[in-house]
PDB file of N, CA and C in Angstrom:
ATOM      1  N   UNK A   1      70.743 102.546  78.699  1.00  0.00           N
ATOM      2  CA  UNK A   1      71.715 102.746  79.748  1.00  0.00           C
ATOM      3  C   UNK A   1      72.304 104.145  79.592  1.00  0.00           C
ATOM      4  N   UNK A   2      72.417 104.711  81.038  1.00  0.00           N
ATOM      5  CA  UNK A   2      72.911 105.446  80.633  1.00  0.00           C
ATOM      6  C   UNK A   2      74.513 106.261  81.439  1.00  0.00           C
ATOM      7  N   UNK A   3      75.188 107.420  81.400  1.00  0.00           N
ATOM      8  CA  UNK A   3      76.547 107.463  81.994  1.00  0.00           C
ATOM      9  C   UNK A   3      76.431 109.054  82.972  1.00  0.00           C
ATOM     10  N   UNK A   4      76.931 108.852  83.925  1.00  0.00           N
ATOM     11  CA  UNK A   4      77.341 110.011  84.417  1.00  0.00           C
ATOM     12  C   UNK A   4      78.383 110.388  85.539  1.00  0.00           C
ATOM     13  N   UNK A   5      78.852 111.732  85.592  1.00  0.00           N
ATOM     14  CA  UNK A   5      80.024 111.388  86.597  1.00  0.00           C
ATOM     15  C   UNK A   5      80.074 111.223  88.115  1.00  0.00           C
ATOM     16  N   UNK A   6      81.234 110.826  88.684  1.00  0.00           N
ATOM     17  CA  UNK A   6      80.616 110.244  89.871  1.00  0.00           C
ATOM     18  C   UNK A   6      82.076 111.069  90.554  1.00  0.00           C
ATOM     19  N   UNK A   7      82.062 111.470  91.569  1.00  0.00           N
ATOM     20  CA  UNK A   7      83.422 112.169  92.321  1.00  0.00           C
ATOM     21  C   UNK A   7      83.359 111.379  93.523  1.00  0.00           C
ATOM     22  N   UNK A   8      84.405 110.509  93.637  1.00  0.00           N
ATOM     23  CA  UNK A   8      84.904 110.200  94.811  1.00  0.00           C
ATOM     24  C   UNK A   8      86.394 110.553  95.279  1.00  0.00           C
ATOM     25  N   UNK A   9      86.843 109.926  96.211  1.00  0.00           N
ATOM     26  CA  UNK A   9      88.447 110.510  96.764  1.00  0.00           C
ATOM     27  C   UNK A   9      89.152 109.032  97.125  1.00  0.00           C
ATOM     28  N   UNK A  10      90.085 108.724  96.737  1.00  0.00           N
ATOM     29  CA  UNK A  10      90.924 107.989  96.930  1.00  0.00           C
ATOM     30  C   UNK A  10      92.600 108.513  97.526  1.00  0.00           C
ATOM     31  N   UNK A  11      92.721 107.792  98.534  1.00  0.00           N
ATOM     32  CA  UNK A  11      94.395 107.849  98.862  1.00  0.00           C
ATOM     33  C   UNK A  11      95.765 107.659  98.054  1.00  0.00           C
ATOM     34  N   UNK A  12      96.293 109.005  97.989  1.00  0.00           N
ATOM     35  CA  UNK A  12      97.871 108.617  96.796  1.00  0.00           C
ATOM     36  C   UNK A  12      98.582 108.943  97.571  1.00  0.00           C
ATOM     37  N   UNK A  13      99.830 108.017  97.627  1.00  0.00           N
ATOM     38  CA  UNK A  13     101.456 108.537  98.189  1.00  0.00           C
ATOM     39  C   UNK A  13     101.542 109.615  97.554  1.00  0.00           C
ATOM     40  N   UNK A  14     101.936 110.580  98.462  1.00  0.00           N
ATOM     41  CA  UNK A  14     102.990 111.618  98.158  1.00  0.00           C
ATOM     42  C   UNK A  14     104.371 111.628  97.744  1.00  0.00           C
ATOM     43  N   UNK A  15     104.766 110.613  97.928  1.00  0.00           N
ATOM     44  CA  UNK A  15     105.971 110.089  97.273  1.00  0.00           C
ATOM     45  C   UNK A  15     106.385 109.217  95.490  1.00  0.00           C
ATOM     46  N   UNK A  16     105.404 107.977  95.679  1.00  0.00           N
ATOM     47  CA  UNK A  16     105.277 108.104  94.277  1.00  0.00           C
ATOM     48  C   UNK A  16     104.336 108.132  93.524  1.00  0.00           C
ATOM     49  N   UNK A  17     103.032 108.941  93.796  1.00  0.00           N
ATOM     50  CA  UNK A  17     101.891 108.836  93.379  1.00  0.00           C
ATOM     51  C   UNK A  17     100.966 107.640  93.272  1.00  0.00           C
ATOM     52  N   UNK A  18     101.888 106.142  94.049  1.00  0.00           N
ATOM     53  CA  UNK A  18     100.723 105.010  93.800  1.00  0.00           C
ATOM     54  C   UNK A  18      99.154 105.433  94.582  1.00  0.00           C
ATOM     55  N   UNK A  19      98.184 105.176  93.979  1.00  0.00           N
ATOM     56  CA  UNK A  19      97.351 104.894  94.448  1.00  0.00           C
ATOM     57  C   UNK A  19      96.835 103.830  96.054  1.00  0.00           C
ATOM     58  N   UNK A  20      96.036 103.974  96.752  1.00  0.00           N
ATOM     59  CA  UNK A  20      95.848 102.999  97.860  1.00  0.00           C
ATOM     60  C   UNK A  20      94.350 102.186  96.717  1.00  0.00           C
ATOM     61  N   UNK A  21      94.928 100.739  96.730  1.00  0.00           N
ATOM     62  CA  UNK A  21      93.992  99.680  95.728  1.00  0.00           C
ATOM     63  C   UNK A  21      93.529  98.950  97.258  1.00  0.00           C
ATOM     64  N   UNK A  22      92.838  98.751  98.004  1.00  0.00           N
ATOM     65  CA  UNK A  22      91.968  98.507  99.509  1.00  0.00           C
ATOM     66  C   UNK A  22      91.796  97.148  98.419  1.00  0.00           C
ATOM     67  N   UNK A  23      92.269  95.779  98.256  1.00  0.00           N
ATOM     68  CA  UNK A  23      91.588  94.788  97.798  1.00  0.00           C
ATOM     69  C   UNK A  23      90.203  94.317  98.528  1.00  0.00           C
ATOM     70  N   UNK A  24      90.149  94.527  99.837  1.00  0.00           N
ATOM     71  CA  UNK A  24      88.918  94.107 100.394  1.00  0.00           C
ATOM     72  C   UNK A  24      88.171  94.962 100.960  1.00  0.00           C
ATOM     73  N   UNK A  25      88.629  96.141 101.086  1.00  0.00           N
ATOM     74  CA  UNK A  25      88.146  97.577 101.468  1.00  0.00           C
ATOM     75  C   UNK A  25      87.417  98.756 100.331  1.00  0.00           C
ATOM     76  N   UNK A  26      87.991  98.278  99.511  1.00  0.00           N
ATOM     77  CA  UNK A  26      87.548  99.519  97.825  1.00  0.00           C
ATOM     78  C   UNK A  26      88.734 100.322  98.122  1.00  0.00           C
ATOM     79  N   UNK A  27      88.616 101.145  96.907  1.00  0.00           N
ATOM     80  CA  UNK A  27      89.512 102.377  97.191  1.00  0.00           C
ATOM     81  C   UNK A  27      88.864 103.483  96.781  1.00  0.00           C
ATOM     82  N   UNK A  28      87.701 103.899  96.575  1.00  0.00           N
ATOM     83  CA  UNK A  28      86.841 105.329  96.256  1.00  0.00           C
ATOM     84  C   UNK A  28      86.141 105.125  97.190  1.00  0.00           C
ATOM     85  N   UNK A  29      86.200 106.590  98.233  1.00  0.00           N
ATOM     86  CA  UNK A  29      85.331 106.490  99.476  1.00  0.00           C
ATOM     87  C   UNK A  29      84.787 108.386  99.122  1.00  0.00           C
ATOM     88  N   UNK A  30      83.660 108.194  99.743  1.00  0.00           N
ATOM     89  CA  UNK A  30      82.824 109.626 100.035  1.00  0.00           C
ATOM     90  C   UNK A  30      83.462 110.768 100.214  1.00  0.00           C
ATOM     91  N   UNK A  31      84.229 110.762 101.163  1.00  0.00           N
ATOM     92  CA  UNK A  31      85.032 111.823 101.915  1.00  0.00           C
ATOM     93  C   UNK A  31      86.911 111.570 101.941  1.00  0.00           C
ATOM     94  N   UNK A  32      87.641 112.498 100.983  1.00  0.00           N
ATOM     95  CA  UNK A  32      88.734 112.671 101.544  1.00  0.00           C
ATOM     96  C   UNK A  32      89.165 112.015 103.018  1.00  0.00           C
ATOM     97  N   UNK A  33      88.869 112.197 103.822  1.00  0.00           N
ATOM     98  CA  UNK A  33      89.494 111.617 105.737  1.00  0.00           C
ATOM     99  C   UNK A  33      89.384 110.220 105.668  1.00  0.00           C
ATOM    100  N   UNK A  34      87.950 109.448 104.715  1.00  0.00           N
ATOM    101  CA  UNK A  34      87.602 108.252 104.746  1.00  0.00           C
ATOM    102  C   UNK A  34      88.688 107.965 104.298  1.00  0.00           C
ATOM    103  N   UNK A  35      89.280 108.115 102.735  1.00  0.00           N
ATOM    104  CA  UNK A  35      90.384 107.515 101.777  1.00  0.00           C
ATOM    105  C   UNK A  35      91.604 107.201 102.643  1.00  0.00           C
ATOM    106  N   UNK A  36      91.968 108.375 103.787  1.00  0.00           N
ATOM    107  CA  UNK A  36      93.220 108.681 104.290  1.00  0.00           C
ATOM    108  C   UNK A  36      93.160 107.769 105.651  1.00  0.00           C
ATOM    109  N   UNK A  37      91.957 107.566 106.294  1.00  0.00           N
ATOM    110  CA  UNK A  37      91.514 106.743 107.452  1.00  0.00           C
ATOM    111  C   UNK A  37      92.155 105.417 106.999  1.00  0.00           C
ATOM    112  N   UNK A  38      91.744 104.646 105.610  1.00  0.00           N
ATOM    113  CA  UNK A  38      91.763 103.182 105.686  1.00  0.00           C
ATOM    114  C   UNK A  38      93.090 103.117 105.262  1.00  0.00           C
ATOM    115  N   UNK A  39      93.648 104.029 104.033  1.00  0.00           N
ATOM    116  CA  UNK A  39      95.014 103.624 104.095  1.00  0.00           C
ATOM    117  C   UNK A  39      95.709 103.654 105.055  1.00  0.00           C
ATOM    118  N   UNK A  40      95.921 104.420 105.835  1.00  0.00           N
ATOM    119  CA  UNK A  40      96.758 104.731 107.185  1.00  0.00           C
ATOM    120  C   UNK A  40      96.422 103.169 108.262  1.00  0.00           C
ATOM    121  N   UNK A  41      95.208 102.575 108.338  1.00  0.00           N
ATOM    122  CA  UNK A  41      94.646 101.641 108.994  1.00  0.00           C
ATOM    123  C   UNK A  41      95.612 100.590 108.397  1.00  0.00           C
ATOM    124  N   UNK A  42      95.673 100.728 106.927  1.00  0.00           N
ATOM    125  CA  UNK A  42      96.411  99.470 106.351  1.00  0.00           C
ATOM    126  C   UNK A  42      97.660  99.646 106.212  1.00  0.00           C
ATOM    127  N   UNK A  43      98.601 100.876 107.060  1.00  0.00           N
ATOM    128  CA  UNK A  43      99.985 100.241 106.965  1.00  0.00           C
ATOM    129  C   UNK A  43     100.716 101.729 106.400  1.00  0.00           C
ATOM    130  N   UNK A  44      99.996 102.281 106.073  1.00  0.00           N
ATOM    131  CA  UNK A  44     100.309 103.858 105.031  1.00  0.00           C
ATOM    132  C   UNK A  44     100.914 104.666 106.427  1.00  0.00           C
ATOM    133  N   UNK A  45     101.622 105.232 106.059  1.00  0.00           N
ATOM    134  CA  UNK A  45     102.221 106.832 106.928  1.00  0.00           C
ATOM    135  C   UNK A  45     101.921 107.539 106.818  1.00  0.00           C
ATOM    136  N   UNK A  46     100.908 108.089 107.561  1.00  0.00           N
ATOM    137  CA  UNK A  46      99.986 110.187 107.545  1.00  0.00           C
ATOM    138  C   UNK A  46     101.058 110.326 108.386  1.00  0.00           C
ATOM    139  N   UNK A  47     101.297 111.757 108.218  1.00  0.00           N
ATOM    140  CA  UNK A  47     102.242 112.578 109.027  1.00  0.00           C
ATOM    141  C   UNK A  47     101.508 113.973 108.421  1.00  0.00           C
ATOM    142  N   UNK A  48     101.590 114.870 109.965  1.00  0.00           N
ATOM    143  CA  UNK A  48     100.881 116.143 109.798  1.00  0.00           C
ATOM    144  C   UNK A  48      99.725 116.201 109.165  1.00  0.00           C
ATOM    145  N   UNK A  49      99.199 115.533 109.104  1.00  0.00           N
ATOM    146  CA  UNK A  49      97.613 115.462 108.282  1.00  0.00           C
ATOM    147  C   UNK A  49      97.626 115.323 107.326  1.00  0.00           C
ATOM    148  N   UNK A  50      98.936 115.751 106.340  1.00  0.00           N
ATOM    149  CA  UNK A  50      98.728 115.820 104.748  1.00  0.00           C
ATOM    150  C   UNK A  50      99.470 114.968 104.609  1.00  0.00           C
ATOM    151  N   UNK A  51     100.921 114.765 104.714  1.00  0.00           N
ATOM    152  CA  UNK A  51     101.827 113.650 103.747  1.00  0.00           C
ATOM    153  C   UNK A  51     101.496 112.245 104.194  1.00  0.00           C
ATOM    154  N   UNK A  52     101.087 111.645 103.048  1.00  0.00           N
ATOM    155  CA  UNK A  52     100.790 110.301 103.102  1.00  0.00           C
ATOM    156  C   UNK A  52     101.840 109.301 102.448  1.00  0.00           C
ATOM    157  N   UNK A  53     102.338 108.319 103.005  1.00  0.00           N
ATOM    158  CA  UNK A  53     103.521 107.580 102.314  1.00  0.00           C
ATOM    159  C   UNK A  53     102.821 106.075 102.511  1.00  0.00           C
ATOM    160  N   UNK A  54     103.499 105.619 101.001  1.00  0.00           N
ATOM    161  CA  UNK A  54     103.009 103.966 100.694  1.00  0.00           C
ATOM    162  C   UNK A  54     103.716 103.371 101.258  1.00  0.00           C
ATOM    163  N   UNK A  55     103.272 101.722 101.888  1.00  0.00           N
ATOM    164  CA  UNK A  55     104.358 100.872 102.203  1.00  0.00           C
ATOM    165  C   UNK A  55     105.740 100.832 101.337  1.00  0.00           C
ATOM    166  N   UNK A  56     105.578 100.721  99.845  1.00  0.00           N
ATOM    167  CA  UNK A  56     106.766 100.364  99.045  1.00  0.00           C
ATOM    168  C   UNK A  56     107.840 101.771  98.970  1.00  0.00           C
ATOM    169  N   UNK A  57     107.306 102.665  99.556  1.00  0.00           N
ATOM    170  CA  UNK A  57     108.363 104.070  99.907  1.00  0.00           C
ATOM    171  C   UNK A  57     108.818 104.231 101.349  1.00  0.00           C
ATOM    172  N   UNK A  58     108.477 103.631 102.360  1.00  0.00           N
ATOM    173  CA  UNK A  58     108.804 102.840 103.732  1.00  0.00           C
ATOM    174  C   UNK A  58     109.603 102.243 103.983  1.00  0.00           C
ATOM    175  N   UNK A  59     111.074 102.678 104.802  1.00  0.00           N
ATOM    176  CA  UNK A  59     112.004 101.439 104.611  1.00  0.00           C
ATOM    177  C   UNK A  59     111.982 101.532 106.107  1.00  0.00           C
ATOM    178  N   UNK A  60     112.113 100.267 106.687  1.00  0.00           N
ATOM    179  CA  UNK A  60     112.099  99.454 108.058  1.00  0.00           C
ATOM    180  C   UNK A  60     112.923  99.980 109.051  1.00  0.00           C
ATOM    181  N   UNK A  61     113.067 100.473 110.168  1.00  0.00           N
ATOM    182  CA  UNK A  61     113.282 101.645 111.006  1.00  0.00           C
ATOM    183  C   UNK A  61     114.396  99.932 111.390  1.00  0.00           C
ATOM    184  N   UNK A  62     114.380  98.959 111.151  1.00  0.00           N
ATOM    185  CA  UNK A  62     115.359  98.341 111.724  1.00  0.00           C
ATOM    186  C   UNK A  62     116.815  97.922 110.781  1.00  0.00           C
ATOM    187  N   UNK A  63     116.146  97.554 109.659  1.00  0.00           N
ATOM    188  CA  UNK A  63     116.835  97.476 108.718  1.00  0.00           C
ATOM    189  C   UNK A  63     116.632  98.061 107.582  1.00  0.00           C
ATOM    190  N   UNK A  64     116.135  98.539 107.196  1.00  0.00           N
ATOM    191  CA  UNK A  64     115.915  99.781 105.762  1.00  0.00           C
ATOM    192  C   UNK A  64     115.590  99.055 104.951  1.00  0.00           C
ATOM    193  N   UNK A  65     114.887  97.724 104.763  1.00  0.00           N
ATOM    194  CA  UNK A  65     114.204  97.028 103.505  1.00  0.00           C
ATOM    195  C   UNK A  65     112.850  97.951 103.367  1.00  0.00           C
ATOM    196  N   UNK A  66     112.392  97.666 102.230  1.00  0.00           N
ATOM    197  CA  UNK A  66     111.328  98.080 101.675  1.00  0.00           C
ATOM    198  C   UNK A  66     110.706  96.588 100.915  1.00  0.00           C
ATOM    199  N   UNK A  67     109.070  96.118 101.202  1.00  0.00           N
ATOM    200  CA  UNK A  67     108.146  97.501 101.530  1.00  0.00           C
ATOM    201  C   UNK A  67     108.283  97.364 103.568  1.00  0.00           C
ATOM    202  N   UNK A  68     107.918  98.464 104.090  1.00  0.00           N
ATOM    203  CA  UNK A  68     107.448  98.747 105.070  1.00  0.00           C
ATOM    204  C   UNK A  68     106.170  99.120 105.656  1.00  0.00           C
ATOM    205  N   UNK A  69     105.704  98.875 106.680  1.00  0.00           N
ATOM    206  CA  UNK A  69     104.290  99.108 107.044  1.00  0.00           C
ATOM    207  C   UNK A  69     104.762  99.619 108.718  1.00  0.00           C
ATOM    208  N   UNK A  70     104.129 100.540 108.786  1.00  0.00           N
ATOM    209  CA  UNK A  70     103.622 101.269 110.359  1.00  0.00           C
ATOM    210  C   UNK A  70     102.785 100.231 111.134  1.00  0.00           C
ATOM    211  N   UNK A  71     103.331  99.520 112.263  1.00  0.00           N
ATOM    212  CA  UNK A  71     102.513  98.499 112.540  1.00  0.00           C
ATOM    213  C   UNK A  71     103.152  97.249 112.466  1.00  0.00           C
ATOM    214  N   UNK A  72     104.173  97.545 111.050  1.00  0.00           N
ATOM    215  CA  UNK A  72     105.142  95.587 110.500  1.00  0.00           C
ATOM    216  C   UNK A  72     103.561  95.391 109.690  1.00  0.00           C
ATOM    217  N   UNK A  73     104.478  94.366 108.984  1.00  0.00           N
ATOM    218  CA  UNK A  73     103.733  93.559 107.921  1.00  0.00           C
ATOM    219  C   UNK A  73     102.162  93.008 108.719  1.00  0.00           C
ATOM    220  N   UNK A  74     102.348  92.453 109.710  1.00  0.00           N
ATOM    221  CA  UNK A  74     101.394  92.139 110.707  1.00  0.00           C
ATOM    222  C   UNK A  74      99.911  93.477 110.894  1.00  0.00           C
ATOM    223  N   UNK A  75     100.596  94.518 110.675  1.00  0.00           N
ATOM    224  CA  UNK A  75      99.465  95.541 111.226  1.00  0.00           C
ATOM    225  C   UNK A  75      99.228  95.388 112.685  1.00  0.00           C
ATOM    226  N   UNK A  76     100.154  95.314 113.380  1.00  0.00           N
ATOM    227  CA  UNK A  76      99.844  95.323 114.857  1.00  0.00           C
ATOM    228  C   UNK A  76      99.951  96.517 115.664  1.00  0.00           C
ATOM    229  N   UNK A  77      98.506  96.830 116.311  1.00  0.00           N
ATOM    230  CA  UNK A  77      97.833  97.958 116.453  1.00  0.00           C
ATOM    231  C   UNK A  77      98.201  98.884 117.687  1.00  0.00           C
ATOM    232  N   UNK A  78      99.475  97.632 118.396  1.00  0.00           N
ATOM    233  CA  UNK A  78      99.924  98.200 119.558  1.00  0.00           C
ATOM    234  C   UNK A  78     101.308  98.882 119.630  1.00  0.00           C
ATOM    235  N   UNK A  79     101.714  98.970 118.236  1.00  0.00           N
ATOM    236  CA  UNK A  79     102.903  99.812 118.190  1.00  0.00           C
ATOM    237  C   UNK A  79     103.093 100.659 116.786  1.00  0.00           C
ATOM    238  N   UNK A  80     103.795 101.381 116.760  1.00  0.00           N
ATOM    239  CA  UNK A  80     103.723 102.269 115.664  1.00  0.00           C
ATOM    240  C   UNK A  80     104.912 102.019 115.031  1.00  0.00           C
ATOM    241  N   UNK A  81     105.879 101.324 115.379  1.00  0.00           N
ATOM    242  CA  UNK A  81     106.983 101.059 114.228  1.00  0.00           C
ATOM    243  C   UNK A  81     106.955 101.240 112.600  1.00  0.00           C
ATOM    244  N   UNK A  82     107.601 101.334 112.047  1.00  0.00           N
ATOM    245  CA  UNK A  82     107.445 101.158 110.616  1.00  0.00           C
ATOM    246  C   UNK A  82     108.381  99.717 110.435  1.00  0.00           C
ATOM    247  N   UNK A  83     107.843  98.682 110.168  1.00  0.00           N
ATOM    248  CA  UNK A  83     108.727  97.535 110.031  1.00  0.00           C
ATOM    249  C   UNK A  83     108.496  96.658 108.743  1.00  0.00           C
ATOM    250  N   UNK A  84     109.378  96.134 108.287  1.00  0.00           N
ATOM    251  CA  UNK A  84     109.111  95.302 106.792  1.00  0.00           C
ATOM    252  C   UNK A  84     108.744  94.268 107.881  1.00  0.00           C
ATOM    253  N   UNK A  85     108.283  92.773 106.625  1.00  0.00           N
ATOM    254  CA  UNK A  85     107.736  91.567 106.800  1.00  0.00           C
ATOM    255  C   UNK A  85     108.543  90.697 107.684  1.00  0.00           C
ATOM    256  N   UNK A  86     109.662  91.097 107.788  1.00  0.00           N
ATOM    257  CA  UNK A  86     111.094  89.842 108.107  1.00  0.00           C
ATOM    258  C   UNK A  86     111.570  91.054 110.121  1.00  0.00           C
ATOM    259  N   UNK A  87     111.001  91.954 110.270  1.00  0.00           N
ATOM    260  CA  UNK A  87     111.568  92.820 111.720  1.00  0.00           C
ATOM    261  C   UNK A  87     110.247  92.124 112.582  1.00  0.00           C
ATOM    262  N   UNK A  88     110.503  91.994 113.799  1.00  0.00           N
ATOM    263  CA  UNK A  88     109.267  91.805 114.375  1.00  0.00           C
ATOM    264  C   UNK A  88     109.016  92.631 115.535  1.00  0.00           C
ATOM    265  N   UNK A  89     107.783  93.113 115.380  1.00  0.00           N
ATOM    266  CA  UNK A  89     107.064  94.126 116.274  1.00  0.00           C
ATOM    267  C   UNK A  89     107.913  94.169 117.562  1.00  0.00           C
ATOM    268  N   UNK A  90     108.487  95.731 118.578  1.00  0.00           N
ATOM    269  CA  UNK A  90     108.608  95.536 119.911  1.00  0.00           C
ATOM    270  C   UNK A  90     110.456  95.456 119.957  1.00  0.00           C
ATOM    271  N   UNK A  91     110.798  95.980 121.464  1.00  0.00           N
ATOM    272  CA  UNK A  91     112.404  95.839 121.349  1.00  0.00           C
ATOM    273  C   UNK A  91     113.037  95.059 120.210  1.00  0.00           C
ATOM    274  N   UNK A  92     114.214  95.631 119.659  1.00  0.00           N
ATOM    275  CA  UNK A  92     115.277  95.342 118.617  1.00  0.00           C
ATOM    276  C   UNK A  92     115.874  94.228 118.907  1.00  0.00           C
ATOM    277  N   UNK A  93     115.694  92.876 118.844  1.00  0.00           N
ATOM    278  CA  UNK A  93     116.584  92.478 119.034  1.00  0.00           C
ATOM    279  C   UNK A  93     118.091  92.128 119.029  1.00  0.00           C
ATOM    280  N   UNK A  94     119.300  91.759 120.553  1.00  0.00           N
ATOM    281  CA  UNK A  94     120.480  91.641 120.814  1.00  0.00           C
ATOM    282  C   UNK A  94     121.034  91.006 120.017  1.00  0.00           C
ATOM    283  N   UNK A  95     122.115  91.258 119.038  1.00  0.00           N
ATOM    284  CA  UNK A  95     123.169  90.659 118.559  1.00  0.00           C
ATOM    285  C   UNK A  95     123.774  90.311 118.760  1.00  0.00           C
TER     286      UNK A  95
END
């Protein structure tokens, strides 16, 4: 057997350096854009092309819990909110 090196690119917050761990996706992809494509798909914040932010550095544009996801916990593809698990997608609701 034998060893050699292998270069791939994976997605890190810019905030606290976590890694993007894709449990059903991988997280070492070919190309830099790939790494930044699936995290962002799963909930991550690209802004300007470069800063990438993790859900657990995301606090909820309704109530400021953390973690947060672009999309809500749901990943719903028709709005861009940043919402924790407990806000639900779409007008704020009246108090």
């Amino acid at each position: 057997m034998t060893a050699m090196p292998v270069t791939y690119f994976q997605a890190k917050c810019d905030m606290c350096g976590a890694l993007y761990d894709g449990e059903d996706d991988g997280s070492a992809f070919d190309t830099a854009n790939d790494a930044l494509g699936v995290a962002e798909s799963c909930g991550w914040l690209r802004e300007r092309t470069t800063l990438l932010t993790c859900p657990d550095c995301l606090k909820c544009a309704r109530c400021s819990e953390s973690p947060a996801w672009v999309g809500g916990a749901g990943l719903t593809a028709r709005h861009s909110q940043v919402l924790c698990e407990d806000c639900e997608p779409g007008p704020a609701k009246l108090t």
